[in-house]
Protein backbone atom coordinates (compact mmCIF):
# COMPACT_ATOMS: atom_id res chain seq x y z
CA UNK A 1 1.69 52.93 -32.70
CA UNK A 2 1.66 52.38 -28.73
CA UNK A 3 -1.10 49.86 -29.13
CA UNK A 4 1.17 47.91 -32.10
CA UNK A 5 4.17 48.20 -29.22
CA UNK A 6 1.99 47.15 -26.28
CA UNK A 7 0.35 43.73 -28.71
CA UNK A 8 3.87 43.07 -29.56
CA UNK A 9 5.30 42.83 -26.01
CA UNK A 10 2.13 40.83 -24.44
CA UNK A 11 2.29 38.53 -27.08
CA UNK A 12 6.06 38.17 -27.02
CA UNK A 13 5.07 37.53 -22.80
CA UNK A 14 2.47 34.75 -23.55
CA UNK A 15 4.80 32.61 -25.91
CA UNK A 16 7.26 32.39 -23.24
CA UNK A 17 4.78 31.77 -20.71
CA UNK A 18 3.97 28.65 -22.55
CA UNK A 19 7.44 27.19 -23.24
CA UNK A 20 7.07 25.04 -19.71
CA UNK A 21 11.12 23.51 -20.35
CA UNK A 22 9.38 20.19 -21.07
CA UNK A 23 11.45 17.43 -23.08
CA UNK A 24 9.00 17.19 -26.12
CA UNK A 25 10.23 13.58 -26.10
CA UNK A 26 9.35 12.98 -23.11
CA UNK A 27 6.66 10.13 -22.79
CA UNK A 28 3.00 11.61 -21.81
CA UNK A 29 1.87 10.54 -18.17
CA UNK A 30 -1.49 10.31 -16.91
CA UNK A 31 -2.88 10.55 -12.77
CA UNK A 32 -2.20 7.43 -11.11
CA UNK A 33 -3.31 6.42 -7.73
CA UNK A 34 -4.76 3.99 -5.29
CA UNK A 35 -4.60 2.74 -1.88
CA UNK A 36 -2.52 0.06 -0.13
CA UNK A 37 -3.95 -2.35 2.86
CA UNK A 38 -2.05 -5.15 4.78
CA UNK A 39 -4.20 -7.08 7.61
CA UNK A 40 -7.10 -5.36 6.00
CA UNK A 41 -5.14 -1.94 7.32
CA UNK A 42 -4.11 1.18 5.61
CA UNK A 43 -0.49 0.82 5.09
CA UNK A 44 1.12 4.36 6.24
CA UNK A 45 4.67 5.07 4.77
CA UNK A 46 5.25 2.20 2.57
CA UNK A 47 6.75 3.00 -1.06
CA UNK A 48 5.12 1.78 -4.23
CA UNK A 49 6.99 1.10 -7.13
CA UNK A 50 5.20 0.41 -10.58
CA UNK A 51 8.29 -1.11 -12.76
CA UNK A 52 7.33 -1.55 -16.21
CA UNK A 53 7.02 -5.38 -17.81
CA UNK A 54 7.87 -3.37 -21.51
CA UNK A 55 9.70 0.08 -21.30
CA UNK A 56 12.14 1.89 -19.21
CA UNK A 57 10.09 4.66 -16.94
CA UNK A 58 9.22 3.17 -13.93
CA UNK A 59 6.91 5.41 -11.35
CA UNK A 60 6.83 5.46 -7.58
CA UNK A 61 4.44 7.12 -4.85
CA UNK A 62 4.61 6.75 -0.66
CA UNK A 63 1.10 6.08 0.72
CA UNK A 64 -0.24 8.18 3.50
CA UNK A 65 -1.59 7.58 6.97
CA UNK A 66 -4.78 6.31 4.95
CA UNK A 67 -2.32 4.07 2.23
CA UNK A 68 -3.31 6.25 -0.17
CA UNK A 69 -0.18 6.76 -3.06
CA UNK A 70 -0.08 8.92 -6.06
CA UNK A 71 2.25 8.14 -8.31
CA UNK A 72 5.14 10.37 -9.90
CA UNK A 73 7.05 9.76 -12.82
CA UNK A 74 9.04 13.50 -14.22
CA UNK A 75 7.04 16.04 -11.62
CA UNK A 76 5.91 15.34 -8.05
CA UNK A 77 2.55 13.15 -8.08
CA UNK A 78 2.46 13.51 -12.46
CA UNK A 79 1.90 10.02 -12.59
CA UNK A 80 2.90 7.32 -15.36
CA UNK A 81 3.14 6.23 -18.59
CA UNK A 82 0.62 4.01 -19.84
CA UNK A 83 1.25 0.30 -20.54
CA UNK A 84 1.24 -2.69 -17.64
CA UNK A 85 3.68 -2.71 -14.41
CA UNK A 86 4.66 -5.01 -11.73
CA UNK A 87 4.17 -3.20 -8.64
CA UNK A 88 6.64 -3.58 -6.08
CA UNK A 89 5.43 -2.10 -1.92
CA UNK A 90 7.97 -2.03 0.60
CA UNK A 91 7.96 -0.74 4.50
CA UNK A 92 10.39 -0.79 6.59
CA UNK A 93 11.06 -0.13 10.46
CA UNK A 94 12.40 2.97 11.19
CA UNK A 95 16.11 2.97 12.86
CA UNK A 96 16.02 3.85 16.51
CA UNK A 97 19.27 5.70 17.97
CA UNK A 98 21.34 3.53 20.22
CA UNK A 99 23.11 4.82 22.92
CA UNK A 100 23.32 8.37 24.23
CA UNK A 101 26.00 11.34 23.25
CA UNK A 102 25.86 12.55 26.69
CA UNK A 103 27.08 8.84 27.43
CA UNK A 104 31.03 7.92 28.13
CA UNK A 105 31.21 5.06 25.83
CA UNK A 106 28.95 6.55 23.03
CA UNK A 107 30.15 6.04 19.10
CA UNK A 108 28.37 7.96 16.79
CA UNK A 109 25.86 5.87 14.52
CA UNK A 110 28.44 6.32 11.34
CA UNK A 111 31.15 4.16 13.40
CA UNK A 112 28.46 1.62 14.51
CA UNK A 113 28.21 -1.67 12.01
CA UNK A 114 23.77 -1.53 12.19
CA UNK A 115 21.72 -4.53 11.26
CA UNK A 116 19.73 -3.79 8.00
CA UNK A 117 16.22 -2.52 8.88
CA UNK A 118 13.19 -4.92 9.51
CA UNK A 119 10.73 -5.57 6.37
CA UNK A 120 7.56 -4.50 7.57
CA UNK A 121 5.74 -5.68 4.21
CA UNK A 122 6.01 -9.85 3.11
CA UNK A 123 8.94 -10.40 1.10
CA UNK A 124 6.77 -11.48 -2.33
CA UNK A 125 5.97 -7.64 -2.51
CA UNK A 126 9.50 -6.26 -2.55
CA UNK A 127 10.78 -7.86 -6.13
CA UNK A 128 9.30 -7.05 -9.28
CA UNK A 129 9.92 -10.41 -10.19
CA UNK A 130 8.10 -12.38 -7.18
CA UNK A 131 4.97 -9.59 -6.45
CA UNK A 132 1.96 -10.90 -7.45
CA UNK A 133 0.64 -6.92 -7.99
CA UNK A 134 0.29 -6.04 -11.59
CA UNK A 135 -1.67 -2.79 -12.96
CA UNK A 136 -2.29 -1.49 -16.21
CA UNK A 137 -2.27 1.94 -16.61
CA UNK A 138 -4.68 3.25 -19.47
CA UNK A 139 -3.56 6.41 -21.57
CA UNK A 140 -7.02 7.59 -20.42
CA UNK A 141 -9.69 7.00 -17.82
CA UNK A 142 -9.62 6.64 -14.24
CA UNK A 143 -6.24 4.67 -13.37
CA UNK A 144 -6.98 4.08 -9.70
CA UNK A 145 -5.18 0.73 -8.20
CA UNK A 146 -5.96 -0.28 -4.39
CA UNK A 147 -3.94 -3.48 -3.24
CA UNK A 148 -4.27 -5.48 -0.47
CA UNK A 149 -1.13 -7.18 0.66
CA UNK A 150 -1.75 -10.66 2.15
């Protein structure tokens, strides 16, 4: 009888240890990844977009010191759903701090009218409807895209 007991409570443990809270409608992702170059440079920081040409889930990633992205769609670095994207990279300059509190005339940054930042990246690469960049991401198979901005 104790064994019965003790099957019926590990079991009952395992089924909810595999009910992860996942939408069952959810479309399936696969790994996506690749690495970004401008001036025949790794591109640090820059944020890649993969907008769908068909469908609604777009993806996004932010390359590393060595412009290497992964992509995340639902969960951190997941990836995306298969089918073809325009892919959209952006940088831009970080804002530097003007003035000094310490200083008499100072007015803090949310007072202060700030240009917009600097593109870092060419313009073509920040629309999905002017980048050149297209991918098409395969339900399976390696789906590794590396760009090189000109």
């Amino acid at each position: 009888m104790l064994r019965l007991i003790l099957s019926i409570i590990v079991c009952g443990a395992l089924c909810s240890c595999q009910d992860s809270g996942v939408d069952p409608d959810r479309p399936q992702v696969v790994p996506v990844s690749g690495t970004i170059t401008y001036q025949g440079k790794p591109l640090p920081d820059a944020v890649v977009t993969y907008y769908p040409v068909t469908g609604e889930q777009s993806a996004f990633g932010r390359t590393d010191e060595a412009g290497l992205y992964v992509l995340t769609t639902f969960e951190s670095n997941d990836g995306a759903v298969a089918g073809d994207y325009s892919v959209v990279v952006q940088k831009y300059e970080e804002p530097v701090p003007t003035g000094s509190p310490e200083g008499e005339n100072y007015v803090p940054p949310t007072n202060v009218q700030q240009a917009p930042p600097k593109l870092l990246t060419p313009a073509a690469y920040v629309s999905p409807q002017t980048t050149p960049l297209k991918a098409t991401v395969k339900p399976d198979g390696e789906n590794k895209f590396d760009f090189e901005l000109k």
